[in-house]
C-alpha atoms as a PDB file:
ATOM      1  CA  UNK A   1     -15.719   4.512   6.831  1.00  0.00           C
ATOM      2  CA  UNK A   2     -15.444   8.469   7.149  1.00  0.00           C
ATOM      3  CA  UNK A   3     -15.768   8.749   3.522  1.00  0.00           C
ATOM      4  CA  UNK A   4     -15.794  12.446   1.864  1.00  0.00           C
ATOM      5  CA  UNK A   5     -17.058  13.679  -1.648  1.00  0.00           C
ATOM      6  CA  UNK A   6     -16.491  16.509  -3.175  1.00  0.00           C
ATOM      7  CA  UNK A   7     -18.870  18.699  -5.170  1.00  0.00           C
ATOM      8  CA  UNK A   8     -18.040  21.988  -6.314  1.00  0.00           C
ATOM      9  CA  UNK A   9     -15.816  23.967  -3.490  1.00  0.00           C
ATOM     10  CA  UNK A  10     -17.714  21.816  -0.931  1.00  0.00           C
ATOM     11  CA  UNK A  11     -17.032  18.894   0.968  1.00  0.00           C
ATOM     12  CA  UNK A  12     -19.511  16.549   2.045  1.00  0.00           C
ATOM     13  CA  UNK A  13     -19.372  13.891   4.866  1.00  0.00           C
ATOM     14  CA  UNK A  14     -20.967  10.240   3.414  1.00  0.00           C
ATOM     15  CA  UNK A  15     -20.901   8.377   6.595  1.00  0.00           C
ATOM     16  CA  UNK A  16     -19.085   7.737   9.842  1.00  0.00           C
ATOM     17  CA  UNK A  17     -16.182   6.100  10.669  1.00  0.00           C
ATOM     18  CA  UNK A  18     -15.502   2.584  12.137  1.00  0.00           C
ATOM     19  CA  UNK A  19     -11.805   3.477  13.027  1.00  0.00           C
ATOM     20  CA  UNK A  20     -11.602   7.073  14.730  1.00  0.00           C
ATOM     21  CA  UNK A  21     -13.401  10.167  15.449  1.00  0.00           C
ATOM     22  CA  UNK A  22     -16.337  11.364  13.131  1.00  0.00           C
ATOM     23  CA  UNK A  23     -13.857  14.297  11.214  1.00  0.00           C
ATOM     24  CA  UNK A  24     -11.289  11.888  10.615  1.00  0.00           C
ATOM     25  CA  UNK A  25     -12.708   9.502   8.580  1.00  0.00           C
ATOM     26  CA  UNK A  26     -10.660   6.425   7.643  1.00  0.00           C
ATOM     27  CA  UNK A  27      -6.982   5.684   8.448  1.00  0.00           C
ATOM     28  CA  UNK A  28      -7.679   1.909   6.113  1.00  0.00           C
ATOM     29  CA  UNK A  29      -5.326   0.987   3.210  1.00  0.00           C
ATOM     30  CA  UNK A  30      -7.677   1.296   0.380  1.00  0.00           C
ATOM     31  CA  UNK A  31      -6.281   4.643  -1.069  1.00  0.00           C
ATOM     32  CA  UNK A  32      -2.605   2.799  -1.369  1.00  0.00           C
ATOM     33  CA  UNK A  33      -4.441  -0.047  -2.726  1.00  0.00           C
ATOM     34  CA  UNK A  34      -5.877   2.110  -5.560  1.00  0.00           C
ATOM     35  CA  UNK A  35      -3.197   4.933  -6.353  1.00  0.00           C
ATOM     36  CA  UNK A  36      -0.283   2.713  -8.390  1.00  0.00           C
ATOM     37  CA  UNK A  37      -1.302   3.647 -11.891  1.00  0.00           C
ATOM     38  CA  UNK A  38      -1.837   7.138 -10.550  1.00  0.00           C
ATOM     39  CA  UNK A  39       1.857   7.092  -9.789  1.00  0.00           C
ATOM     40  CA  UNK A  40       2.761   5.790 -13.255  1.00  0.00           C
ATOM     41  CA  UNK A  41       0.449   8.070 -15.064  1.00  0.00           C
ATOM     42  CA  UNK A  42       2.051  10.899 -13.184  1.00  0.00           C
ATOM     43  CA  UNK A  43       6.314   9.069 -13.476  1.00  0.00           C
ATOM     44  CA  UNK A  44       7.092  11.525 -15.445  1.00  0.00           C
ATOM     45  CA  UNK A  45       5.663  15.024 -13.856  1.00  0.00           C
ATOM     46  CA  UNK A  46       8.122  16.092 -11.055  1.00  0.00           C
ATOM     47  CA  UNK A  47       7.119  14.312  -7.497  1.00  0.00           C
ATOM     48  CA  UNK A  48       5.489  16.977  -5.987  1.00  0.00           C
ATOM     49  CA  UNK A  49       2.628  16.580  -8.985  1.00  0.00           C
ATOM     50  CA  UNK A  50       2.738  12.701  -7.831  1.00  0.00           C
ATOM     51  CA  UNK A  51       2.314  13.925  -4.330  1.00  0.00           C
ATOM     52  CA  UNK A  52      -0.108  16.319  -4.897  1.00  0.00           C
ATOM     53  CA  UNK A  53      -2.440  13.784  -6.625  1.00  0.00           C
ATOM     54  CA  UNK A  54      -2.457  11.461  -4.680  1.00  0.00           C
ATOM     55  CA  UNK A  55      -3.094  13.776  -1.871  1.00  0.00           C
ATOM     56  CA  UNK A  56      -6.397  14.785  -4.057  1.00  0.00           C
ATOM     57  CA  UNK A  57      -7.310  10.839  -5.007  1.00  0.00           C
ATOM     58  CA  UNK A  58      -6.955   9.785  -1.665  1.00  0.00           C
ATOM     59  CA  UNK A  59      -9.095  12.017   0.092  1.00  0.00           C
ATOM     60  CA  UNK A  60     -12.012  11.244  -1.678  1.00  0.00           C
ATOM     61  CA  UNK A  61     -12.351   8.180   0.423  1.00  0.00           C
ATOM     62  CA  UNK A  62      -9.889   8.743   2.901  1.00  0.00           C
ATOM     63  CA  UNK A  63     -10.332  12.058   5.399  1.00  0.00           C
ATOM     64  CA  UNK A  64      -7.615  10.376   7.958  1.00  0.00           C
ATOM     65  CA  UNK A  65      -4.061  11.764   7.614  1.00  0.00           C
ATOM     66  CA  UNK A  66      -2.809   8.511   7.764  1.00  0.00           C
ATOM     67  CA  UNK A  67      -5.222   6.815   5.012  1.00  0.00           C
ATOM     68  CA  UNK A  68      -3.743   9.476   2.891  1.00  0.00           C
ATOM     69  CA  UNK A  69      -0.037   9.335   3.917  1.00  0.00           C
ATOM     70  CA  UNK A  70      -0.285   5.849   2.649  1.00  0.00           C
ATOM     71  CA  UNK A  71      -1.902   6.914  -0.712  1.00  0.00           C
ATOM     72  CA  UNK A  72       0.688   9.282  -1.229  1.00  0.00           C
ATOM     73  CA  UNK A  73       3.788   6.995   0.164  1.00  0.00           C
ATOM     74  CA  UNK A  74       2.756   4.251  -2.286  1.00  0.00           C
ATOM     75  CA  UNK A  75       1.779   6.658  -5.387  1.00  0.00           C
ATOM     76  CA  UNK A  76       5.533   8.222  -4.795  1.00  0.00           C
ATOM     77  CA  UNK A  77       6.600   4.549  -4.538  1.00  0.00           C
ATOM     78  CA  UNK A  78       5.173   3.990  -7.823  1.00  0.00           C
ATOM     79  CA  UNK A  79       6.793   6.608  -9.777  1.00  0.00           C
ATOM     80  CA  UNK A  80       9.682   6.196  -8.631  1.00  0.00           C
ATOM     81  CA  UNK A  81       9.826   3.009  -9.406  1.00  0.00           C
ATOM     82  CA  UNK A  82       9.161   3.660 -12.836  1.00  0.00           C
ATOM     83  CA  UNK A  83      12.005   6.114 -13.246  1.00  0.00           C
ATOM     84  CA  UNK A  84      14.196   3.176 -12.416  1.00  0.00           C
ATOM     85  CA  UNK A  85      12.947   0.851 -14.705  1.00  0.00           C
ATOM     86  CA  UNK A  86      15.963   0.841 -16.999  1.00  0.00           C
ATOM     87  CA  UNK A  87      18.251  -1.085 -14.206  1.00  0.00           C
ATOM     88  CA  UNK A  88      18.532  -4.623 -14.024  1.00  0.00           C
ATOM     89  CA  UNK A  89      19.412  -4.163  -9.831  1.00  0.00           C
ATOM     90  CA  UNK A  90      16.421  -4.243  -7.223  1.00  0.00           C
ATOM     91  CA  UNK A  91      14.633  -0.959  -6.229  1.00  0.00           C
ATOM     92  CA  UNK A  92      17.049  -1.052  -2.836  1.00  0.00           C
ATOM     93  CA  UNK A  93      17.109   0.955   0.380  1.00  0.00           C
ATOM     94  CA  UNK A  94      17.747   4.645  -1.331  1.00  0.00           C
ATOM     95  CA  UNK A  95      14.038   3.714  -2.884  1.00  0.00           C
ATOM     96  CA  UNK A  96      12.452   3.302   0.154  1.00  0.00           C
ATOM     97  CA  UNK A  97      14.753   6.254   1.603  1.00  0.00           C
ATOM     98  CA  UNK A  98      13.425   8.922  -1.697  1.00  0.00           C
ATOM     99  CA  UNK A  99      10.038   7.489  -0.613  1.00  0.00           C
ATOM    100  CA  UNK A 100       9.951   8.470   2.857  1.00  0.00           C
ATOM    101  CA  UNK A 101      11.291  11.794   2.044  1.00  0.00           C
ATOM    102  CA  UNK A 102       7.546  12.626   0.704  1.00  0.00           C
ATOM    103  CA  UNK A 103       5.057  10.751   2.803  1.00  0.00           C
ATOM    104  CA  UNK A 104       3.857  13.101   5.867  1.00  0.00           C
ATOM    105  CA  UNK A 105       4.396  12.484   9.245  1.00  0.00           C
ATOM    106  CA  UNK A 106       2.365   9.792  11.087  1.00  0.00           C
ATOM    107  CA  UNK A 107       1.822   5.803  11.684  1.00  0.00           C
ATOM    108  CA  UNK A 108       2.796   4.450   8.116  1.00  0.00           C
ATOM    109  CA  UNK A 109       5.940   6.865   8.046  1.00  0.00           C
ATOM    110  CA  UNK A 110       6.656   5.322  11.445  1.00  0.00           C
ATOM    111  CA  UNK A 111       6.640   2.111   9.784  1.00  0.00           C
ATOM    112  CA  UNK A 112       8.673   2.941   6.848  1.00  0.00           C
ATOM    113  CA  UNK A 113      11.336   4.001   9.273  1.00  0.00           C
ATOM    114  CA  UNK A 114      11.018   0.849  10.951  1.00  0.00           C
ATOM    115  CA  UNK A 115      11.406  -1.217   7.650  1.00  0.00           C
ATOM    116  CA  UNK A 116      14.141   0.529   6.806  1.00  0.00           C
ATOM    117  CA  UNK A 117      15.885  -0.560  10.393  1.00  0.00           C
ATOM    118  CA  UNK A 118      15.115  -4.189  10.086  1.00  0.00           C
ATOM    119  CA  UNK A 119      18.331  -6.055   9.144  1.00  0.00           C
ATOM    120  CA  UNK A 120      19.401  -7.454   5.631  1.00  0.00           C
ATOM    121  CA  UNK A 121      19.184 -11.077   7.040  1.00  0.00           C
ATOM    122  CA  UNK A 122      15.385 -10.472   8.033  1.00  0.00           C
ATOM    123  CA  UNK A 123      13.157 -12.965   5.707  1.00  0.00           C
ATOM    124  CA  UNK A 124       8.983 -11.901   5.212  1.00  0.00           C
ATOM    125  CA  UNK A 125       8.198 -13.702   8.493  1.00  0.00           C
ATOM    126  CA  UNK A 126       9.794 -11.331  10.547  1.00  0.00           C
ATOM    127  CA  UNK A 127       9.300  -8.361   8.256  1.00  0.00           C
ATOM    128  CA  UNK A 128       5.433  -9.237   8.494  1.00  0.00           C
ATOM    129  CA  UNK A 129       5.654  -9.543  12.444  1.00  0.00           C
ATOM    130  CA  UNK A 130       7.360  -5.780  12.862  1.00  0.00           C
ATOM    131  CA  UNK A 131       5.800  -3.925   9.973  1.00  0.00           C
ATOM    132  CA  UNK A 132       2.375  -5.964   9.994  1.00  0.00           C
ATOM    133  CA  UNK A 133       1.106  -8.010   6.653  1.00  0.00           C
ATOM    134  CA  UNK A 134      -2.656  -5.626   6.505  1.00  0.00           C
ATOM    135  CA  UNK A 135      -4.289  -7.825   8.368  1.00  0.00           C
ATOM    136  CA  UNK A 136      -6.126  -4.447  10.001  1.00  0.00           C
ATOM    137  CA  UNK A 137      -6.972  -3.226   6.870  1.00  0.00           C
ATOM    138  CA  UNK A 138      -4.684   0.056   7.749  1.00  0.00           C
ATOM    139  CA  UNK A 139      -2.448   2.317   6.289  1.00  0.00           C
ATOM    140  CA  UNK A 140       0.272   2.179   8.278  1.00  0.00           C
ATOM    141  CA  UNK A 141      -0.545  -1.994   8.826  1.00  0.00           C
ATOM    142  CA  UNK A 142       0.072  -2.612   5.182  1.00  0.00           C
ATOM    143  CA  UNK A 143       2.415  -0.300   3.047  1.00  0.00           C
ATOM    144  CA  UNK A 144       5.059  -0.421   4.983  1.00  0.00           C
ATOM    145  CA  UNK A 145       5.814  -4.396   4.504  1.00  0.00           C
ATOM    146  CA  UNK A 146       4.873  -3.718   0.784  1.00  0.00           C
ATOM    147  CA  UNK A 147       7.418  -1.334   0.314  1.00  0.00           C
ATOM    148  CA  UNK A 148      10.322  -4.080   2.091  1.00  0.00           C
ATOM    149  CA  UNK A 149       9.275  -6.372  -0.077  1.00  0.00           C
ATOM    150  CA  UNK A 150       8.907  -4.375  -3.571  1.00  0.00           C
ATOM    151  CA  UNK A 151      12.606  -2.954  -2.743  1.00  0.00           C
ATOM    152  CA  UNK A 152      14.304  -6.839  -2.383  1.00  0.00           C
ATOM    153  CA  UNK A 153      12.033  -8.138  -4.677  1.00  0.00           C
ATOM    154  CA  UNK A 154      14.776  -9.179  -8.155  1.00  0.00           C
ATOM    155  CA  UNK A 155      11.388 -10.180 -10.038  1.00  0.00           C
ATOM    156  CA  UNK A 156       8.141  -9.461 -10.261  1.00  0.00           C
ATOM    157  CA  UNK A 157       7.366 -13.113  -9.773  1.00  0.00           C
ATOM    158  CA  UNK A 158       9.341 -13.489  -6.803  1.00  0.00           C
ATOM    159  CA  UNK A 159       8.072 -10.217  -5.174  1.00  0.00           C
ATOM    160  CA  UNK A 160       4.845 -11.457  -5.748  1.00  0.00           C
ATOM    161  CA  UNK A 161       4.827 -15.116  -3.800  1.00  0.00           C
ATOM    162  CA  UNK A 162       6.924 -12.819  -1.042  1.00  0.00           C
ATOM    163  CA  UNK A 163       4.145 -10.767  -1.038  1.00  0.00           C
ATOM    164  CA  UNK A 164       0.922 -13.964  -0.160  1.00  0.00           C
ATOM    165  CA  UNK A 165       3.659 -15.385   2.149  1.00  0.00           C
ATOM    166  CA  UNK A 166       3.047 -13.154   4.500  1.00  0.00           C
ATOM    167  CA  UNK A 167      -0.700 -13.764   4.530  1.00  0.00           C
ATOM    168  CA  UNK A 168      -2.745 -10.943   5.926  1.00  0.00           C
ATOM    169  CA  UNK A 169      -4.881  -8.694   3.539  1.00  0.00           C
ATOM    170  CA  UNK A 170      -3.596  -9.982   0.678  1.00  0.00           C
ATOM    171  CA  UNK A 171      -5.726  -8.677  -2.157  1.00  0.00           C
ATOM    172  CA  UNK A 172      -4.427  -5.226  -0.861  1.00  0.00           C
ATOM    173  CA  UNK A 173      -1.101  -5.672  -0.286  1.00  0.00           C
ATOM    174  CA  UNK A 174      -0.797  -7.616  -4.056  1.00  0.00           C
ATOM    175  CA  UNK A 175      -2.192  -5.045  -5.554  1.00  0.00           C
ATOM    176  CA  UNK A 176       0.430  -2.510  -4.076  1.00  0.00           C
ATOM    177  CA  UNK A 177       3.552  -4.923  -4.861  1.00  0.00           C
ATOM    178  CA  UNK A 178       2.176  -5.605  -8.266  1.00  0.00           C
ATOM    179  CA  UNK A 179       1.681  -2.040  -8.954  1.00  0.00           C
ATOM    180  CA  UNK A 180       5.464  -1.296  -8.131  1.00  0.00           C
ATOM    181  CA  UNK A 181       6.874  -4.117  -9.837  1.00  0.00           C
ATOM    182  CA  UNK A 182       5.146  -3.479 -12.384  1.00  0.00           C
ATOM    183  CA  UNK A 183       6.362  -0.545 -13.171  1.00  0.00           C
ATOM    184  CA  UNK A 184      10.263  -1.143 -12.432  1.00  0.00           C
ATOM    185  CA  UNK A 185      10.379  -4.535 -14.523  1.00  0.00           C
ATOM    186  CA  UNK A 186       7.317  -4.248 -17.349  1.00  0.00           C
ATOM    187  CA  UNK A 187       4.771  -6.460 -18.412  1.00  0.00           C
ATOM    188  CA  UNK A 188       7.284  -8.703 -19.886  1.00  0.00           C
ATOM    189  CA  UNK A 189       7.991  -9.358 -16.422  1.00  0.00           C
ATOM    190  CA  UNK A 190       4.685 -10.936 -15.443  1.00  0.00           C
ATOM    191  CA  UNK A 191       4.494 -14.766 -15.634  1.00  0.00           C
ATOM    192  CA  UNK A 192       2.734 -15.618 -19.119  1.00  0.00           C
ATOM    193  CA  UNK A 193       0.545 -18.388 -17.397  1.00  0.00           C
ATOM    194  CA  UNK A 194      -0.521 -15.790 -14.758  1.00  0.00           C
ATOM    195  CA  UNK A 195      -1.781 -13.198 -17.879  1.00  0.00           C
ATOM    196  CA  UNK A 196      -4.185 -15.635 -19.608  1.00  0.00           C
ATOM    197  CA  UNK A 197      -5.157 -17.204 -15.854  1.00  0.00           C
ATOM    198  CA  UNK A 198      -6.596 -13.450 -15.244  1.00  0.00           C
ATOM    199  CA  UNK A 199     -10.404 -12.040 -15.884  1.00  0.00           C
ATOM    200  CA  UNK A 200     -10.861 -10.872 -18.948  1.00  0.00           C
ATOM    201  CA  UNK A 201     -10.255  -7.111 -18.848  1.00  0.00           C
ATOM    202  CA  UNK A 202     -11.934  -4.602 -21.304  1.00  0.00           C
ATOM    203  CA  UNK A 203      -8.880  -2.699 -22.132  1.00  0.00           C
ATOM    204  CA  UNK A 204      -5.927  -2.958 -24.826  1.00  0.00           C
ATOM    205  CA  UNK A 205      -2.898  -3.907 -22.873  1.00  0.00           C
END
């Protein structure tokens, strides 16, 4: 999918694309998929190291502006969510607004803009039909619904079954809302039953 590695100074093209011209490699969601424990690991640093990173972790697999506006929008998501961490309050509308400041201009900005404009009233349903729920595996197709849900969301729990409500790619779009929530309410947050359901992981938690 228009993947790029780099070794040394250089840049070298893997493949083609399957979603736009051969130098713009891939516009998909995978490098917001991917990039939430970069924002963590980065909370701290100021947000221009956050965006800067993701920037550089996205582009590995993701040579299409908008593949990488997505990395970055969701890696800024992230950290910010983690310097909020200490309120008891949801993540809100000035979350997604802080966000947006930092994620280049584009389709998934377009569609942070546009779930910032849908009403309070709105339930997922609707928020899935105007933003989109992933289901074409693209940038701008995916983080924008995951970012209306992670700032309503009072629970990681509850931001989670908002999340697979909406259907769509839902591996992806999990692994974004977990990422945030994770970060703004803890592990302590994460349903017990859900922890030992999960593959056994080879790290110390």
């Amino acid at each position: 999918c228009g993947n790029t590695v780099r070794r040394g100074l250089r840049r070298v093209k893997v493949h083609g694309t399957l979603q736009g011209p051969y130098n713009q490699g891939d516009g998909g969601n995978g490098a917001a998929m991917r990039v939430g424990p970069l924002g963590g690991y980065f909370a701290e640093d100021a947000i221009e190291v956050v965006v800067e990173q993701a920037r550089l972790s996205s582009e590995v697999t993701h040579a299409h502006a908008d593949g990488i506006a997505g990395g970055v929008a969701v890696a800024v998501a992230c950290a910010l969510a983690w310097r909020d961490h200490n309120s008891d309050s949801p993540l809100g509308q000035a979350w997604i607004v802080e966000t947006l400041r930092h994620v280049p201009e584009g389709g998934t900005r377009e569609g942070i803009e546009a779930a910032l404009a849908l009403p309070p009233e709105a339930g997922f349903s609707e928020a899935a039909r105007v933003l989109g729920n992933g289901s074409r595996v693209s940038s701008r197709d995916t983080v924008p619904y995951c970012l209306w849900v992670a700032a309503r969301a009072e629970s990681f729990e509850e931001g989670m079954w908002t999340t697979v409500a909406a259907l769509g790619d839902r591996d992806t779009t999990c692994a974004i809302v977990g990422s945030i929530l994770a970060l703004k309410f803890g592990r302590q947050a994460i349903p017990a039953a859900w922890l030992d359901a999960r593959e056994p992981l080879p790290i110390e938690l």
